[in-house]
Protein backbone atom coordinates (compact mmCIF):
# COMPACT_ATOMS: atom_id res chain seq x y z
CA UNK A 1 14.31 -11.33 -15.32
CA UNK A 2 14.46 -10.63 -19.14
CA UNK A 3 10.98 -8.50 -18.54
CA UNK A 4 12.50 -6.36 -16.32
CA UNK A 5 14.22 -5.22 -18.99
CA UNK A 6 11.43 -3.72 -20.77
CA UNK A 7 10.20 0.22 -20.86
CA UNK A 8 7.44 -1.15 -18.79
CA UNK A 9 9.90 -3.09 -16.30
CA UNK A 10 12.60 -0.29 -16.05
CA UNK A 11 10.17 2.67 -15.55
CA UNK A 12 8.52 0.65 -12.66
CA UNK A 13 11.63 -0.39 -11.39
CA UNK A 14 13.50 2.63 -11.01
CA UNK A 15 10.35 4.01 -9.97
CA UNK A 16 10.23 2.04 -6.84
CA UNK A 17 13.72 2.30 -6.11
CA UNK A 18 13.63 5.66 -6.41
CA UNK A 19 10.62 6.09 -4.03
CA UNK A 20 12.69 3.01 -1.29
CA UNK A 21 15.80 5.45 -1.32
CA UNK A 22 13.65 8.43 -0.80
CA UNK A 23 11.64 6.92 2.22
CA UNK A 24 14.40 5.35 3.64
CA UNK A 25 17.06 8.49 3.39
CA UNK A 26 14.67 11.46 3.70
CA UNK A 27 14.58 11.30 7.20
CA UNK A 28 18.03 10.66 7.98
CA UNK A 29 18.90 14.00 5.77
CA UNK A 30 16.34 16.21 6.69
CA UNK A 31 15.83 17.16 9.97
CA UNK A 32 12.26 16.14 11.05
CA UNK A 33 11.79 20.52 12.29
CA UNK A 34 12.83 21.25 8.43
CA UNK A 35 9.40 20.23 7.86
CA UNK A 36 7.06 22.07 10.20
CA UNK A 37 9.24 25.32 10.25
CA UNK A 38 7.20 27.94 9.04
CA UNK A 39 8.15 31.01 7.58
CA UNK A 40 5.40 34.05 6.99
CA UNK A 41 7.67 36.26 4.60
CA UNK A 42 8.07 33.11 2.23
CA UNK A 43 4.49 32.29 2.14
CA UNK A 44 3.28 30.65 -1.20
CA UNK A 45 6.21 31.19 -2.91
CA UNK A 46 6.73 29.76 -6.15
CA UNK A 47 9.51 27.41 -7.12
CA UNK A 48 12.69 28.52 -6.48
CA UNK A 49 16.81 27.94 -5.89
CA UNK A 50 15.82 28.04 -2.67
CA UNK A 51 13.11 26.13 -2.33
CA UNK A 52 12.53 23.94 -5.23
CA UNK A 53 8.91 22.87 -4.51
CA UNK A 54 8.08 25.84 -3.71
CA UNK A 55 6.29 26.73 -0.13
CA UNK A 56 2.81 26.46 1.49
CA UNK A 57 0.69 29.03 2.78
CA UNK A 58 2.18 29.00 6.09
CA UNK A 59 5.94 29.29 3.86
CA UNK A 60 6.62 26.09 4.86
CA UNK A 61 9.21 23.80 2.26
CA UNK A 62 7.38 22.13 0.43
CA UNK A 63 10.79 19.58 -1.06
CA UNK A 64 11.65 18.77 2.80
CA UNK A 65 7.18 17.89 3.20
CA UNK A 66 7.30 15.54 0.28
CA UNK A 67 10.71 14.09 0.63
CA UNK A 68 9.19 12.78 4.48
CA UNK A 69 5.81 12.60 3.48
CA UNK A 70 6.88 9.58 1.47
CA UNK A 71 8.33 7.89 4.50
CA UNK A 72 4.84 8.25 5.99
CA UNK A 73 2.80 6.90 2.96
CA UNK A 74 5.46 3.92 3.15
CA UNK A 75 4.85 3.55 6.72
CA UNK A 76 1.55 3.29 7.07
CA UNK A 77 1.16 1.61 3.44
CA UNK A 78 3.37 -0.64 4.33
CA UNK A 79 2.23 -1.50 7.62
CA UNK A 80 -1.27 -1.95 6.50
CA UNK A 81 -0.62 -4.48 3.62
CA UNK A 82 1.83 -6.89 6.25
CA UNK A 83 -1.69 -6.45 8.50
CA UNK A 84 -3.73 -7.75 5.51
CA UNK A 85 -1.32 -10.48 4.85
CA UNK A 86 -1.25 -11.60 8.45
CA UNK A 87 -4.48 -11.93 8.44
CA UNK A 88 -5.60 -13.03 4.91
CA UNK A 89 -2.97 -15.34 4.51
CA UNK A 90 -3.65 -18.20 7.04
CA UNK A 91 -7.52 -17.19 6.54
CA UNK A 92 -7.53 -18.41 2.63
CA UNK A 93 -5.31 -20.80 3.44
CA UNK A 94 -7.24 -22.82 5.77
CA UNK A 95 -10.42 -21.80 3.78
CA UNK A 96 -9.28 -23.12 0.46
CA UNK A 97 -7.50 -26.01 2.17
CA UNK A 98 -10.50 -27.65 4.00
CA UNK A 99 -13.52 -26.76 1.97
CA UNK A 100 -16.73 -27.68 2.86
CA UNK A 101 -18.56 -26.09 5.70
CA UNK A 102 -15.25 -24.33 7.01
CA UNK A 103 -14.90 -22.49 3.90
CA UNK A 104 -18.40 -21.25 3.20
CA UNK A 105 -18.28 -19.54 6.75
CA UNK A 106 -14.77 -18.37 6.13
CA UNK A 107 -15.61 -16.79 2.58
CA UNK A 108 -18.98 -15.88 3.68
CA UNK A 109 -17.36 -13.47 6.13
CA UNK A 110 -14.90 -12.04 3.70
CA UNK A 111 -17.97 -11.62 0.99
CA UNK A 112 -19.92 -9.52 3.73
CA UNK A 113 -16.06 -7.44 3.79
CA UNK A 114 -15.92 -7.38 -0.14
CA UNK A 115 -19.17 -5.92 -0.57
CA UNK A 116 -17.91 -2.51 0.52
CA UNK A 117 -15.11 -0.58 -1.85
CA UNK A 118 -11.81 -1.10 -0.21
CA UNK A 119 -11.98 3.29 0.88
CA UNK A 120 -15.36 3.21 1.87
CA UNK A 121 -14.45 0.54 4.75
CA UNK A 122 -11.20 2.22 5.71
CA UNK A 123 -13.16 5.32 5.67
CA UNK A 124 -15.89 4.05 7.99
CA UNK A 125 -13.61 2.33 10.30
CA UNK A 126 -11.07 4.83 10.24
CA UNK A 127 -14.16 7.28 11.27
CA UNK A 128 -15.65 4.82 13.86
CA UNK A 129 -11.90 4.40 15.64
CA UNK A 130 -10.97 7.86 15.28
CA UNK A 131 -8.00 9.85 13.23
CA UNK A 132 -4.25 8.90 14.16
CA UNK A 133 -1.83 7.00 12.39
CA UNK A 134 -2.51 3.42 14.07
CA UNK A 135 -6.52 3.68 13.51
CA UNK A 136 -5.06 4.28 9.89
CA UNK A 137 -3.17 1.47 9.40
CA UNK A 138 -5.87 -0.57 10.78
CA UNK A 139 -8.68 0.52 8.54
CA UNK A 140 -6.06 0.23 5.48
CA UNK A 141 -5.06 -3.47 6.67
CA UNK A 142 -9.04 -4.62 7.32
CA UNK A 143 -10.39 -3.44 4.18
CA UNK A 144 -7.24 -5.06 1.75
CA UNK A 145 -7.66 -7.98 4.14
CA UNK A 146 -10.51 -9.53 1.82
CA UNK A 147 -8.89 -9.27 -1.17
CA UNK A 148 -5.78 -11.03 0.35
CA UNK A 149 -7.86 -13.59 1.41
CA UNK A 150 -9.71 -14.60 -1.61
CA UNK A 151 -6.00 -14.54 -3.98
CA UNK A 152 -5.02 -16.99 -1.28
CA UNK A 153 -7.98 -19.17 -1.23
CA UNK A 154 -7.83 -19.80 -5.17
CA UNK A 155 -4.50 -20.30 -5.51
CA UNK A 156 -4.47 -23.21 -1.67
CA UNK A 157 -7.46 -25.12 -3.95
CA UNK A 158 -5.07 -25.32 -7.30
CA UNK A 159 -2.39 -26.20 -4.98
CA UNK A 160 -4.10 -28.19 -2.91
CA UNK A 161 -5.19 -30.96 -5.89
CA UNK A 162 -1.46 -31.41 -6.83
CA UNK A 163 0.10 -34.77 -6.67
CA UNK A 164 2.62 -34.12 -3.93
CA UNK A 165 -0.50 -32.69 -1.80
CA UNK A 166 -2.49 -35.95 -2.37
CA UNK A 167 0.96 -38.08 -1.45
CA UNK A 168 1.44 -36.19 1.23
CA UNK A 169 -1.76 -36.76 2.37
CA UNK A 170 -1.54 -40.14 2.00
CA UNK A 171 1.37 -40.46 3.99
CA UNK A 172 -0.23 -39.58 6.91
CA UNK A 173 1.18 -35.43 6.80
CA UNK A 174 -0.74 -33.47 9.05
CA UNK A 175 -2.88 -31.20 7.85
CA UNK A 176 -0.99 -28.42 9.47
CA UNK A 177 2.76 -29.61 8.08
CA UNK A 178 1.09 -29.79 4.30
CA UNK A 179 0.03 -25.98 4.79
CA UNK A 180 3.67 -24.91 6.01
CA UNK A 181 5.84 -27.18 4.21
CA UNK A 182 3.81 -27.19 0.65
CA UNK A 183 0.87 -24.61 0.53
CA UNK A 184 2.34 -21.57 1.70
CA UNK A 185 5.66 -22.23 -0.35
CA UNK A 186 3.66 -22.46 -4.04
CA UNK A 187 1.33 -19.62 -3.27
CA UNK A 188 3.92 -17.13 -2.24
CA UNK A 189 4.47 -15.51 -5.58
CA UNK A 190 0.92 -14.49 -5.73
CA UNK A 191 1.08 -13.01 -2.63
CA UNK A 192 4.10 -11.22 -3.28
CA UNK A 193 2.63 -9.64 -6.30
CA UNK A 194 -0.97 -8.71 -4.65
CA UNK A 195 0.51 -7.13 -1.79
CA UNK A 196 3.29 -5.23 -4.03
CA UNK A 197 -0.32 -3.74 -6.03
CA UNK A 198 -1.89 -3.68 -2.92
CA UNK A 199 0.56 -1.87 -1.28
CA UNK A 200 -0.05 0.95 -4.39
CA UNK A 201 -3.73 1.11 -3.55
CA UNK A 202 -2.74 1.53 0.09
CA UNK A 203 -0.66 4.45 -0.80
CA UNK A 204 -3.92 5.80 -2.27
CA UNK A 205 -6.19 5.22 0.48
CA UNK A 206 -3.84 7.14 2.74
CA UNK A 207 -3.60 10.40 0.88
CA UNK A 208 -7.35 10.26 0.76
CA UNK A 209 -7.87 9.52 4.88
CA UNK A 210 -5.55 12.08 5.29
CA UNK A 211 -7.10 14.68 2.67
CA UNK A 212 -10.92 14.16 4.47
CA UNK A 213 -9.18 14.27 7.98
CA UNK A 214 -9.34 10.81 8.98
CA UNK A 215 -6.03 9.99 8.30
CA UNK A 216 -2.60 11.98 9.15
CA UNK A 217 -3.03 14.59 11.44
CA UNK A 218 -1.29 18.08 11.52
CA UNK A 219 1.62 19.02 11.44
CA UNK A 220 3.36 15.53 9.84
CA UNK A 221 4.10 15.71 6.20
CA UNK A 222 1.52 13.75 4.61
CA UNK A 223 0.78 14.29 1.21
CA UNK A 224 -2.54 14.14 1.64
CA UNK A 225 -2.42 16.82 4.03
CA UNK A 226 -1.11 18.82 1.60
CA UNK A 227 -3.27 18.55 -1.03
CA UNK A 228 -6.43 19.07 1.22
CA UNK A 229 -4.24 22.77 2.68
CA UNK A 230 -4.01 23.66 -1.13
CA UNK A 231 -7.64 23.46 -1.52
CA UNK A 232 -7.93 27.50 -1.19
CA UNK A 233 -4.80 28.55 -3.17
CA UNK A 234 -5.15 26.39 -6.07
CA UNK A 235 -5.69 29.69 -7.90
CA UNK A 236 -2.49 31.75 -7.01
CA UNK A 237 -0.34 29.11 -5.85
CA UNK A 238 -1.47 25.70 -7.80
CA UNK A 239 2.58 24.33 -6.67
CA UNK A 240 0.87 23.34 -3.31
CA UNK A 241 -1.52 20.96 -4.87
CA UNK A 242 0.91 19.95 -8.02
CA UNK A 243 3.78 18.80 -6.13
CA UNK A 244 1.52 16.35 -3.95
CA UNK A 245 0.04 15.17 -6.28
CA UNK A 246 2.49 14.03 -8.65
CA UNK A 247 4.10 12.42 -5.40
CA UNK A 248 0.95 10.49 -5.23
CA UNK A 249 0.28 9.90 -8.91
CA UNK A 250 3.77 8.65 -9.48
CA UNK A 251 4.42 6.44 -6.91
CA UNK A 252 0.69 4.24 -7.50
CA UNK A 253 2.06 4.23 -11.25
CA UNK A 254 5.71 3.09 -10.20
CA UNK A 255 4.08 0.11 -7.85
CA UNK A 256 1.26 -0.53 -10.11
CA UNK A 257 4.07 -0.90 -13.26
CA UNK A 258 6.39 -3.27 -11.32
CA UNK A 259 3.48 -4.97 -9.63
CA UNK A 260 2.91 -6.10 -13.24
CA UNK A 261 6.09 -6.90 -14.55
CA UNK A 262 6.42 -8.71 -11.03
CA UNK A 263 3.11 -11.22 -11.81
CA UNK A 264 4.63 -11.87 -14.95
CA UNK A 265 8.07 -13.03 -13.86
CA UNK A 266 6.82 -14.89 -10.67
CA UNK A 267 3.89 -16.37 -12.69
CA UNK A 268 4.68 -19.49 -14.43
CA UNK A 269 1.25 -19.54 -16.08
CA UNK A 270 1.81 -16.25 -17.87
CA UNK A 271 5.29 -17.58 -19.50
């Protein structure tokens, strides 16, 4: 835990906590109308005591849209990398585990996936499905899903030439049992620590669904959203795209910074 302790650990790590507590406390604070209620006479008003963020042009708070607009980027983020797992996990797995012809068709299908950027496929299936919060999280989830899967595979063949694999094998272990009881156990870490990064680029796919309208739809608090309403008042008002943004920009760094420090500690190869 000694790396945690470095500028690179602690900024990444209060980061993220900082981002957890805000998700997780936002809503219970602010009343969900505190985000939607508009207010003419306030329009694109700049920072003040009174509202700290500043407001949009329809003089809505912009503090109470990016307080719970980071419970929705967690949600759906977060939703959308457990998808991936569920479904890249047992995929490599298997793949990795029984080679030959069952592997070629398994990776052969997750090549034809990784041959599209991760935000072009969300953005084509989120397109093809249609714009609302569950079509999100399932373009999100498919398009990390390949990634997932390939981590996986590489890591169930190093594991999968260990001794205790080969005695195992020898005893007669199914090949189910060797998966569950010593597979999945040694290739955790790595999964822990692609789906913490993953779960940064997530983040980012979001706010750009949301910002070309095939994401979030009006009126939740996505930052996205807000960043694509700031579009024509960047010049009098450049709060409404600011504040997003930095929501955006410093949550993938926070993630991406103890997604890092994570790989190291978990990783006995980088010790």
């Amino acid at each position: 835990m000694k790396k945690f302790r470095t500028t690179k650990g602690l900024i990444g790590l209060v980061l993220v906590a900082l981002i957890l507590m805000v998700g997780i406390l936002a809503p219970v604070l602010i009343p969900p109308e505190a985000a939607t209620a508009m207010n003419m006479t306030a329009r694109l008003s700049p920072p003040t005591m009174n509202h700290p963020f500043g407001t949009d042009q329809l003089g809505r708070d912009l503090f109470y849209r990016v307080m719970l607009g980071t419970q929705t980027s967690l949600k759906i983020a977060g939703a959308a990398v457990l998808m991936s797992i569920v479904i890249g996990l047992p995929l490599g797995m298997i793949s990795g585990y029984a080679g030959g012809r069952t592997d070629n068709v398994l990776m052969r299908l997750v090549d034809t996936l990784l041959a599209f950027p991760a935000l072009l496929l969300a953005l084509t299936i989120s397109a093809i499905l249609g714009p609302n919060l569950q079509n999100t999280i399932i373009a999100i989830g498919v398009a990390f899903t390949p990634y997932l899967a390939r981590i996986v595979r590489g890591e169930a063949l190093r594991v999968a030439q260990m001794p205790y694999v080969e005695a195992a094998r020898a005893s007669g272990t199914t090949a189910v049992m060797i998966l569950i009881r010593h597979i999945l156990p040694n290739i955790m870490p790595a999964v822990i620590v692609q789906g913490t990064i993953s779960l940064a680029f997530a983040i980012l796919a979001e706010a750009g669904l949301s910002f070309l309208g095939l994401g979030t739809q009006p009126p939740a608090a996505s930052w996205g959203l807000m960043i694509q309403a700031s579009r024509d008042y960047l010049d009098i008002a450049p709060w409404t795209a600011l504040v997003p943004g930095l929501a955006v920009a410093l949550t993938v760094l926070g993630l991406n910074m103890f997604g890092d420090v994570l790989r190291d500690v978990l990783d006995p190869r980088s010790k």
